[in-house]
C-alpha atoms as a PDB file:
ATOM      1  CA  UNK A   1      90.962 -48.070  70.744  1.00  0.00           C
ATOM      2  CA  UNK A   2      87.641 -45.866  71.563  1.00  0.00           C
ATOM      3  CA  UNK A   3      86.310 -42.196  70.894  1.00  0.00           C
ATOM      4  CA  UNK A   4      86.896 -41.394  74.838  1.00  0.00           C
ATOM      5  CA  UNK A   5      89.949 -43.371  75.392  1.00  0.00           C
ATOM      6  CA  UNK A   6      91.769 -41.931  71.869  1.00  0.00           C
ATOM      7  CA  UNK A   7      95.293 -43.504  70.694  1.00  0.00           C
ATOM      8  CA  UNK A   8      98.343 -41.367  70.537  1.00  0.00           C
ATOM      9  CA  UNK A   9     100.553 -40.765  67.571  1.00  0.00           C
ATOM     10  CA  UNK A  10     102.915 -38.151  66.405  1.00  0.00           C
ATOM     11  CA  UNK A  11     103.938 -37.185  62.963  1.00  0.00           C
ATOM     12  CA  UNK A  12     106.829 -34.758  61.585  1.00  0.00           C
ATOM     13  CA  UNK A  13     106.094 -30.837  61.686  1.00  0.00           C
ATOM     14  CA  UNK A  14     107.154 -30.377  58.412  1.00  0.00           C
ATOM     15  CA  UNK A  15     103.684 -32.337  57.091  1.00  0.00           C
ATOM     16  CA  UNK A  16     101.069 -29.940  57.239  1.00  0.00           C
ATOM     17  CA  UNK A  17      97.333 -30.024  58.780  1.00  0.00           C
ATOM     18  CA  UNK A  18      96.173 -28.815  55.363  1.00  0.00           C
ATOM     19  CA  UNK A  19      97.410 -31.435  53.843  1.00  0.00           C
ATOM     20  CA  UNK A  20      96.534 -34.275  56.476  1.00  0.00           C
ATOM     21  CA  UNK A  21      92.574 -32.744  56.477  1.00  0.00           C
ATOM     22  CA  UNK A  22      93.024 -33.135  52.410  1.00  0.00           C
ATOM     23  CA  UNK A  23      94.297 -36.903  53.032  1.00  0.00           C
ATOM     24  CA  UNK A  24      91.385 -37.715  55.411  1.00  0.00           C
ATOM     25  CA  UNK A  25      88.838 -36.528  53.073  1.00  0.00           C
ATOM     26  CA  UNK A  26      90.248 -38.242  50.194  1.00  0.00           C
ATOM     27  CA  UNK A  27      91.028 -41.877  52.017  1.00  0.00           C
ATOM     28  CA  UNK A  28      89.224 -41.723  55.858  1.00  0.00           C
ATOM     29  CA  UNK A  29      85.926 -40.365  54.641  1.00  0.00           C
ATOM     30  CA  UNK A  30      85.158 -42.646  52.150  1.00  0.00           C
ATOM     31  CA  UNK A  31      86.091 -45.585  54.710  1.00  0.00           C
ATOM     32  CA  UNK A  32      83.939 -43.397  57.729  1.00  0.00           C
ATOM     33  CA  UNK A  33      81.020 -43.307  55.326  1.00  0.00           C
ATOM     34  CA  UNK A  34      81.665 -47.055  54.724  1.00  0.00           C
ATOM     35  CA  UNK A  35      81.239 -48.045  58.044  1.00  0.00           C
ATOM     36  CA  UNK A  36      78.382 -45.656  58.000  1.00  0.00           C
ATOM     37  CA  UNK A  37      76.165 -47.986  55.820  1.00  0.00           C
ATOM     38  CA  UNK A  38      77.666 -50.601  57.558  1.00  0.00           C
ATOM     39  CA  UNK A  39      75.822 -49.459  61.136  1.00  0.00           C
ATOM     40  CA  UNK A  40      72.738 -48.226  59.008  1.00  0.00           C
ATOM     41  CA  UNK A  41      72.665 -52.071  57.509  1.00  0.00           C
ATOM     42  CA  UNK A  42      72.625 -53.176  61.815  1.00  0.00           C
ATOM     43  CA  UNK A  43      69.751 -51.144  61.949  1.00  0.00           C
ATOM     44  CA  UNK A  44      67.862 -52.382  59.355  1.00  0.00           C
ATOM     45  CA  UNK A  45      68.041 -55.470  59.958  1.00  0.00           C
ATOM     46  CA  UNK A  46      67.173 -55.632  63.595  1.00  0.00           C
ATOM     47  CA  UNK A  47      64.046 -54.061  62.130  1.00  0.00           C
ATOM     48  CA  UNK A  48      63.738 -56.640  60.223  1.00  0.00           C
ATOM     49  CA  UNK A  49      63.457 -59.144  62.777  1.00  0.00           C
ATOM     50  CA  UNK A  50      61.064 -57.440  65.166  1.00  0.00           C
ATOM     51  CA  UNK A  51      58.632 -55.742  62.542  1.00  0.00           C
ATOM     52  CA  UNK A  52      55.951 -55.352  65.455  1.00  0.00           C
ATOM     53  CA  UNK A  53      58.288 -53.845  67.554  1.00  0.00           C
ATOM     54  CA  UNK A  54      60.207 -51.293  66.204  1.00  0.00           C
ATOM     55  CA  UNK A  55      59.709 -49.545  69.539  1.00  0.00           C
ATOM     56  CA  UNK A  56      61.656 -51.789  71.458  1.00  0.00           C
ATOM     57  CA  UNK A  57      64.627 -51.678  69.206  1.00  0.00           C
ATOM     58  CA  UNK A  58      64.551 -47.969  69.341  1.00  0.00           C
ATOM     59  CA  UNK A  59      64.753 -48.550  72.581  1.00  0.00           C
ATOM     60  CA  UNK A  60      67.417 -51.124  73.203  1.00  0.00           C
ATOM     61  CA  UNK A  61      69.931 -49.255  70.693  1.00  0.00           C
ATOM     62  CA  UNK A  62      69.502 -45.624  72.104  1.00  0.00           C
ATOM     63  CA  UNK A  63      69.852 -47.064  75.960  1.00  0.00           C
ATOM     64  CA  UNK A  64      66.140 -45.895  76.208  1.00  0.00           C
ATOM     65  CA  UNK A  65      67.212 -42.218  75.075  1.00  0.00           C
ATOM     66  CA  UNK A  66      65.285 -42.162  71.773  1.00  0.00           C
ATOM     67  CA  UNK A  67      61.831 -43.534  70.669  1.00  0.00           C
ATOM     68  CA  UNK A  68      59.882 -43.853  67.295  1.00  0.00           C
ATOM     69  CA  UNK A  69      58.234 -40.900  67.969  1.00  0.00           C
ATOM     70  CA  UNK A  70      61.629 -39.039  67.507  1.00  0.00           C
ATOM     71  CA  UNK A  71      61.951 -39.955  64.548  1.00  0.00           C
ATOM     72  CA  UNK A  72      59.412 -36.675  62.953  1.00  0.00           C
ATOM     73  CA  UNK A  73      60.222 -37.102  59.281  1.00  0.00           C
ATOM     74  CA  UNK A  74      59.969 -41.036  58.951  1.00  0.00           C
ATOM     75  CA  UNK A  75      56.747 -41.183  61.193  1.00  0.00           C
ATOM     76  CA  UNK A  76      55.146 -38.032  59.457  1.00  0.00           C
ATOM     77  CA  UNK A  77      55.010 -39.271  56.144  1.00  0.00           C
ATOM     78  CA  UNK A  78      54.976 -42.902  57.106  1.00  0.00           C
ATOM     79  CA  UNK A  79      58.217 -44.014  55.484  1.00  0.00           C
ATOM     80  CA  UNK A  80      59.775 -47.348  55.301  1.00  0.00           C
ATOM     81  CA  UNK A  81      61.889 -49.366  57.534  1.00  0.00           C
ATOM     82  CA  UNK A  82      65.401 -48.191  55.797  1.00  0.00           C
ATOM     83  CA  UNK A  83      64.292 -44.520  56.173  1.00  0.00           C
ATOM     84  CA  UNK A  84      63.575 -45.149  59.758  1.00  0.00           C
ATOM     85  CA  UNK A  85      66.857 -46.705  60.509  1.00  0.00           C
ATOM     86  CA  UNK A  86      68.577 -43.588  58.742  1.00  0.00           C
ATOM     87  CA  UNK A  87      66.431 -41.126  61.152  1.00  0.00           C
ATOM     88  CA  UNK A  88      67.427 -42.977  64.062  1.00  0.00           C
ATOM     89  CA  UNK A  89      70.945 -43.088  63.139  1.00  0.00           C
ATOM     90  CA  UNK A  90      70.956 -39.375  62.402  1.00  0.00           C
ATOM     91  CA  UNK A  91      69.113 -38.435  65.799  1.00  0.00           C
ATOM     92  CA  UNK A  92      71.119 -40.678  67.597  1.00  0.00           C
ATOM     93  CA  UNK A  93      74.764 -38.740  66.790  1.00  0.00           C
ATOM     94  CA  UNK A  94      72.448 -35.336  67.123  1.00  0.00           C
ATOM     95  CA  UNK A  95      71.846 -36.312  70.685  1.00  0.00           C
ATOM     96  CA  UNK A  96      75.723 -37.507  71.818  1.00  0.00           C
ATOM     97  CA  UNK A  97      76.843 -34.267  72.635  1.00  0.00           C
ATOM     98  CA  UNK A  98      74.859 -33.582  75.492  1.00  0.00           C
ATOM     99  CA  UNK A  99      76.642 -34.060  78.450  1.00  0.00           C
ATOM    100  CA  UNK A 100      74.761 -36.607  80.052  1.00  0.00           C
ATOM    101  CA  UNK A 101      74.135 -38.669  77.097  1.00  0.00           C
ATOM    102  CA  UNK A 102      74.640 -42.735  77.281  1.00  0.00           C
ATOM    103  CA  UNK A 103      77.065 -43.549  74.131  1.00  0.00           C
ATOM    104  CA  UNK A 104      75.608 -46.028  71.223  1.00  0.00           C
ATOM    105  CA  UNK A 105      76.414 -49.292  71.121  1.00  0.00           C
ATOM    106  CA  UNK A 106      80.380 -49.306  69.106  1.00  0.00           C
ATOM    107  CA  UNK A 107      79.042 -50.465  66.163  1.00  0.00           C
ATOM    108  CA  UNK A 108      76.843 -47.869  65.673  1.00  0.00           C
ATOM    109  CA  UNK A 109      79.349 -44.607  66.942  1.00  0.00           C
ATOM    110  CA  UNK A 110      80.365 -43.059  63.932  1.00  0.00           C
ATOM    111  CA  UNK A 111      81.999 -40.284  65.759  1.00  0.00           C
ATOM    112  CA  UNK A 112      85.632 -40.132  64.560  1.00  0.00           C
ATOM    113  CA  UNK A 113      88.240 -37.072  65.772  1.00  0.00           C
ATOM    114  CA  UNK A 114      92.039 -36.195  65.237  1.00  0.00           C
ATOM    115  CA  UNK A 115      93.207 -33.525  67.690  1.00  0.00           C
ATOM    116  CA  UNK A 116      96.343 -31.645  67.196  1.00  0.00           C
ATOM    117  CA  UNK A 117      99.037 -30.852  69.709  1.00  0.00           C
ATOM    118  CA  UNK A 118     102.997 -29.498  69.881  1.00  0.00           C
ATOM    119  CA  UNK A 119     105.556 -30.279  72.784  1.00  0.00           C
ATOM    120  CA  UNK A 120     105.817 -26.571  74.489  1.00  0.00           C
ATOM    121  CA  UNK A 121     109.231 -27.401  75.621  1.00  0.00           C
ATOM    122  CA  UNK A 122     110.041 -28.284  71.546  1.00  0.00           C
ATOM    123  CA  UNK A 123     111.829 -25.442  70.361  1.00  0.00           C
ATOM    124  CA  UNK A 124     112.620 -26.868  67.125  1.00  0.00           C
ATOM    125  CA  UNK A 125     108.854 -28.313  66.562  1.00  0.00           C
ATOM    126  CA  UNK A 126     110.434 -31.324  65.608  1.00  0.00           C
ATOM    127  CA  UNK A 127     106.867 -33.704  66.446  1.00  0.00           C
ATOM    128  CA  UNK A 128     102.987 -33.086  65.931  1.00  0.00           C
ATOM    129  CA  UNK A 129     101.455 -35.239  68.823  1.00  0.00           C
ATOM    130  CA  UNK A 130      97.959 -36.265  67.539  1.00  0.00           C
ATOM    131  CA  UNK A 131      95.278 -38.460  70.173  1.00  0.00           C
ATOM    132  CA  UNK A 132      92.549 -39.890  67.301  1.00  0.00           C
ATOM    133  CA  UNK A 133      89.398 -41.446  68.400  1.00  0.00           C
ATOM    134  CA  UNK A 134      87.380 -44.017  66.897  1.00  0.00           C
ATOM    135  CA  UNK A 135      85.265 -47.240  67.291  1.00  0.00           C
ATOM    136  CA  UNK A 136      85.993 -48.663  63.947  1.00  0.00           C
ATOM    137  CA  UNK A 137      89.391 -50.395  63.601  1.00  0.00           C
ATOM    138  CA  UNK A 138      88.949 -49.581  59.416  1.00  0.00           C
ATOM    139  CA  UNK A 139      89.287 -45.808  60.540  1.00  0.00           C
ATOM    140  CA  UNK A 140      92.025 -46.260  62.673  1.00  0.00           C
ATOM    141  CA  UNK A 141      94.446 -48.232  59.455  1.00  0.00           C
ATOM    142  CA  UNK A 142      93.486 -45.132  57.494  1.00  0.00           C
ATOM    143  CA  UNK A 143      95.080 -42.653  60.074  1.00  0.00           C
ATOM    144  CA  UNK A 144      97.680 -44.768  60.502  1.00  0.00           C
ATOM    145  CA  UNK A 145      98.930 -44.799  56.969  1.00  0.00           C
ATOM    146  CA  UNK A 146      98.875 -41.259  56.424  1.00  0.00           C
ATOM    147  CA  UNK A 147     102.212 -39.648  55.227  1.00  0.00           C
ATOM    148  CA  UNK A 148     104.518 -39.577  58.169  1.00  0.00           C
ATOM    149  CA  UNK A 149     102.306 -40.697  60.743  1.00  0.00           C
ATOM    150  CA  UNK A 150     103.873 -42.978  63.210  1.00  0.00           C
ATOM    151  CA  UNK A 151     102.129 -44.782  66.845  1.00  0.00           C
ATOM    152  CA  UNK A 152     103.112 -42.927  69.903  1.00  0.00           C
ATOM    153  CA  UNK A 153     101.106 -44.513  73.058  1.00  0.00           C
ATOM    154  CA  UNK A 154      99.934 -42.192  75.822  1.00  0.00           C
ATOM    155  CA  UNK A 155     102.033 -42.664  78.654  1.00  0.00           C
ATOM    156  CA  UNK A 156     100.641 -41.721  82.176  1.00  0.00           C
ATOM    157  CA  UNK A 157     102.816 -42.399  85.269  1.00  0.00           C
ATOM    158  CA  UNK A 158      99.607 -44.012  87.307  1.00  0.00           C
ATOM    159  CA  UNK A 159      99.210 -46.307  84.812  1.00  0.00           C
ATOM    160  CA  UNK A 160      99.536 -49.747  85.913  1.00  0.00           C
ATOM    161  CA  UNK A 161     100.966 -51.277  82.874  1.00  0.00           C
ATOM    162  CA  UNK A 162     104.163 -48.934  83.639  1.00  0.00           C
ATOM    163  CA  UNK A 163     104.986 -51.839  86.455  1.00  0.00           C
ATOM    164  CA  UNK A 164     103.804 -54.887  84.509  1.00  0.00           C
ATOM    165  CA  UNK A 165     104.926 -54.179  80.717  1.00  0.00           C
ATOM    166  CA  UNK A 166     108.553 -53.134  80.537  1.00  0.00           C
ATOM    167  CA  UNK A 167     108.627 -50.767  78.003  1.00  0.00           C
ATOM    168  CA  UNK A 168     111.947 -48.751  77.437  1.00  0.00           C
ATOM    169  CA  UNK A 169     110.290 -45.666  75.872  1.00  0.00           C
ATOM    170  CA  UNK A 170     107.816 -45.508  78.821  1.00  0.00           C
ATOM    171  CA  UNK A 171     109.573 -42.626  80.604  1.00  0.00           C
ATOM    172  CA  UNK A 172     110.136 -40.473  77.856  1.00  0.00           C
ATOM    173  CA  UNK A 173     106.677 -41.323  76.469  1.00  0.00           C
ATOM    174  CA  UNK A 174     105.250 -39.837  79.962  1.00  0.00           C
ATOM    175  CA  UNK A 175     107.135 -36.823  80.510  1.00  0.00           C
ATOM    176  CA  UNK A 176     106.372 -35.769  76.190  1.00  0.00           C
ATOM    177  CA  UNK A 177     102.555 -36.687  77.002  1.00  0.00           C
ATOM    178  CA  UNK A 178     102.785 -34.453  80.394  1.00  0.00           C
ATOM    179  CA  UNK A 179     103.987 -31.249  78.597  1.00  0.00           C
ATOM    180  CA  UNK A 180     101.999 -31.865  75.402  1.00  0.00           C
ATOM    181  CA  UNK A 181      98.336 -32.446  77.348  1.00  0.00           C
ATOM    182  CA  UNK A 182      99.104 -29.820  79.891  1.00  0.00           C
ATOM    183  CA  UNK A 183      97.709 -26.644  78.004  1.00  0.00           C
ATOM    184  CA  UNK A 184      94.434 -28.677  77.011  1.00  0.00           C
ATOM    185  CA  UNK A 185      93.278 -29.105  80.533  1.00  0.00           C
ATOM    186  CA  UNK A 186      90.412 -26.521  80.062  1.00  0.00           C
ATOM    187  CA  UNK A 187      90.864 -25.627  76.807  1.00  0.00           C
ATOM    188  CA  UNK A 188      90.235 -28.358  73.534  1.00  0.00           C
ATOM    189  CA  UNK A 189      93.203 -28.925  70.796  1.00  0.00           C
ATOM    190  CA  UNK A 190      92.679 -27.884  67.368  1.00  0.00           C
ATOM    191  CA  UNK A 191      90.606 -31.337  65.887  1.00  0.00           C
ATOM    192  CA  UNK A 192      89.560 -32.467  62.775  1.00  0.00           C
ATOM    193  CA  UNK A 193      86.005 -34.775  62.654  1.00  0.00           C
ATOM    194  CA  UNK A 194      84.861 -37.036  60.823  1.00  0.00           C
ATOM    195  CA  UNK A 195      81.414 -35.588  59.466  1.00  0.00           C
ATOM    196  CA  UNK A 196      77.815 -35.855  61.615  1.00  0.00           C
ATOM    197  CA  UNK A 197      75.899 -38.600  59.860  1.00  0.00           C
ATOM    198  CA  UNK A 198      73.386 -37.128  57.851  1.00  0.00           C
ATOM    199  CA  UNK A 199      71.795 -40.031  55.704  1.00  0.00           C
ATOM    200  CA  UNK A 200      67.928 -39.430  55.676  1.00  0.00           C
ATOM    201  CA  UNK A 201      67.699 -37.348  53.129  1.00  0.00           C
ATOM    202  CA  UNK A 202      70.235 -38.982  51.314  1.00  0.00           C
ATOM    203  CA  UNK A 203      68.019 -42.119  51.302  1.00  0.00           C
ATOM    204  CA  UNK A 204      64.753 -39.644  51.219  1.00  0.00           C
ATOM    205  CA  UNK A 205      66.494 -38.653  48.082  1.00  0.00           C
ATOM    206  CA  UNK A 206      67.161 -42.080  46.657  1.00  0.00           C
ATOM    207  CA  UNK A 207      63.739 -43.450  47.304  1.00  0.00           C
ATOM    208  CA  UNK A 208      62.796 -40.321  45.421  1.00  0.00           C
ATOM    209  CA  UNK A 209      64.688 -40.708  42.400  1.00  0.00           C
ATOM    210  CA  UNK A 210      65.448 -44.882  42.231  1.00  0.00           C
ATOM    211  CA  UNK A 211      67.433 -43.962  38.261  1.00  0.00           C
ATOM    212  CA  UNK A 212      70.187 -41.597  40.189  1.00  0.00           C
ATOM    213  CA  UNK A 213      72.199 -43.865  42.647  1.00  0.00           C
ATOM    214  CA  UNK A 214      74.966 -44.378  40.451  1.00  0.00           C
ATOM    215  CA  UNK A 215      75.169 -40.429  40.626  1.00  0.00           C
ATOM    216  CA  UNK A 216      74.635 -40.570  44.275  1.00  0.00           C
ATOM    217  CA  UNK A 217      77.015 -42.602  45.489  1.00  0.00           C
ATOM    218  CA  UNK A 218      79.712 -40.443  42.970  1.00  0.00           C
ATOM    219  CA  UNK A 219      79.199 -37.811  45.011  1.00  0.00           C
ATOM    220  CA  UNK A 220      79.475 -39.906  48.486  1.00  0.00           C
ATOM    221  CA  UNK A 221      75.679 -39.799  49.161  1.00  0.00           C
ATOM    222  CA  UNK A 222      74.383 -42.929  50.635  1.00  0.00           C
ATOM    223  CA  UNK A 223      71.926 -44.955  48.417  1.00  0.00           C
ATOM    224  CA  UNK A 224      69.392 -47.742  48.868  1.00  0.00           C
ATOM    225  CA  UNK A 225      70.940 -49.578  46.537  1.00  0.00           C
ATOM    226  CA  UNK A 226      74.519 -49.541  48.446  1.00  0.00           C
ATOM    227  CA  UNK A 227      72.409 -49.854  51.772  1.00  0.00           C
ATOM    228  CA  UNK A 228      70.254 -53.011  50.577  1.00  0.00           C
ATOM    229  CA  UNK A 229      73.495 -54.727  49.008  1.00  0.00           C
ATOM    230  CA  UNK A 230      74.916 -54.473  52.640  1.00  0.00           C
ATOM    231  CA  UNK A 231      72.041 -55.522  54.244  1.00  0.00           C
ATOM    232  CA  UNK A 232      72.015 -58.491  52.353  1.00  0.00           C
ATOM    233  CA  UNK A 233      75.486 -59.290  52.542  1.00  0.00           C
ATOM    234  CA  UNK A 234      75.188 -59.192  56.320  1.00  0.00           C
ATOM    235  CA  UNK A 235      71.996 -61.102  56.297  1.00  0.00           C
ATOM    236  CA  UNK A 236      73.519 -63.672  53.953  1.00  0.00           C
ATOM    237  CA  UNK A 237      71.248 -66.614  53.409  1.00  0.00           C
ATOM    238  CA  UNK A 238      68.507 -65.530  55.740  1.00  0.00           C
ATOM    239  CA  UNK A 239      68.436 -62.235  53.237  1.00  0.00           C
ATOM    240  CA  UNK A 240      64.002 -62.798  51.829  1.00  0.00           C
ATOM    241  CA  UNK A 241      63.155 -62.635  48.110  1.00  0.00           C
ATOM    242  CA  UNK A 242      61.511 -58.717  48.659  1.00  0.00           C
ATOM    243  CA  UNK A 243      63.969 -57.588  50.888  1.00  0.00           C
ATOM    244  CA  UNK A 244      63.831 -54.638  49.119  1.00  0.00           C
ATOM    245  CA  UNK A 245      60.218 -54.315  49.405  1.00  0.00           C
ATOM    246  CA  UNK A 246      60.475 -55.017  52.900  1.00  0.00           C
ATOM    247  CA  UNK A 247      62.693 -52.367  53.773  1.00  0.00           C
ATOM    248  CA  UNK A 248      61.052 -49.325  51.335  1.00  0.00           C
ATOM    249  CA  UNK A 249      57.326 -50.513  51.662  1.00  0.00           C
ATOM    250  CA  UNK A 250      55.364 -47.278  53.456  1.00  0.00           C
ATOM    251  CA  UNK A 251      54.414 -47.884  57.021  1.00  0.00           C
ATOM    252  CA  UNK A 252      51.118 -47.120  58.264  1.00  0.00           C
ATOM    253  CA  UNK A 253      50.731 -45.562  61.712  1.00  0.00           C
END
């Protein structure tokens, strides 16, 4: 399970994109921007532990693709760690679709897509072949439960698990996976993403206005309060006193 190497699956004809984009948004996204403060937390706390070197995290976590002085709005105005970590998570996704990029770390690739393809050769549109991509196993369970939706491996004839894993749907697997894939060799299937992170101003906005979280996170905005409760979860007894202060205190250039 990756973004590049996606899973395959195939659902009935008769359930609708509509209504599987409608099912994401109500169940996926909620569990995408889950994982979201989840990566955010990983930030944070690396920070954390090299506070005179926030460079060299930068650094490490981008593959050398992304310093502190890329991060304009948290450097500008001298934010705090948290903010920081939200920047760099937000610049990092802005920079994976150029074509030479070096991919985050797993834990931090929020990047989550469904793609949408019929068997040609199907007159009767019986199946929906869908490849879904994600680094987050959480994600994955999500897709998987959705009405109708059922596993359906890619099946390629080079593969070498064809010799060493009998598998008596292999065949048909291969030739369904030929004919669906075929028309997408220069062209991309009709897809449905999981959204770009966008958290700084979501935490910009929190910091702003501490008394409005609870409004926040109704409205699936990322807070500092649900950030700083999974910080400290992760940190568990090594989590300081002022963690809070630690992570919102101003930094000075």
């Amino acid at each position: 399970m990756s973004y590049s190497q996606p899973t395959g699956y195939r659902m009935p004809a008769s359930v609708s994109l509509p209504s599987i984009s409608r099912a994401l948004e109500r169940f996926g996204w909620p569990v995408w921007r889950a994982e979201t403060v989840r990566a955010l937390a990983s930030i944070a706390i690396d920070l954390l532990d090299a506070p005179d070197d926030r460079e060299a995290v930068y650094k490490r976590l981008s593959h050398g693709q992304i310093s502190e002085a890329d991060l304009v709005i948290s450097t500008t105005t001298e934010r705090g760690l948290l903010h920081q970590a939200a920047e760099f998570l937000d610049v990092a996704h802005g920079i994976m679709h150029r074509p030479s990029v070096i991919p985050l770390p797993t834990k931090l690739d929020m990047r989550c897509r469904a793609q949408f393809m019929d068997d040609p050769e199907d007159p009767s549109r019986t199946w929906n072949y869908v490849l879904f991509g994600t680094e987050h196993d959480r994600l994955e369970q999500v897709f998987l439960q959705l009405r109708g939706m059922e596993s359906y491996p890619v099946a390629a004839a080079d593969d070498p698990q064809a010799d060493t894993e009998p598998d008596p749907g292999w065949a048909e697997r291969c030739a369904v996976w030929q004919r669906v894939l075929a028309p997408y060799s220069r062209s991309s299937p009709l897809s449905i993403s999981a959204p770009e992170p966008q958290i700084t101003f979501d935490i910009a906005e929190s910091l702003k206005y501490v008394d409005r979280d609870a409004e926040y996170a109704a409205a699936g905005k990322v807070t500092v309060t649900a950030a700083i409760e999974e910080i400290r979860r992760q940190l568990g007894d090594r989590s300081p006193a002022d963690l809070a202060h630690q992570l919102t205190a101003r930094i000075s250039a």
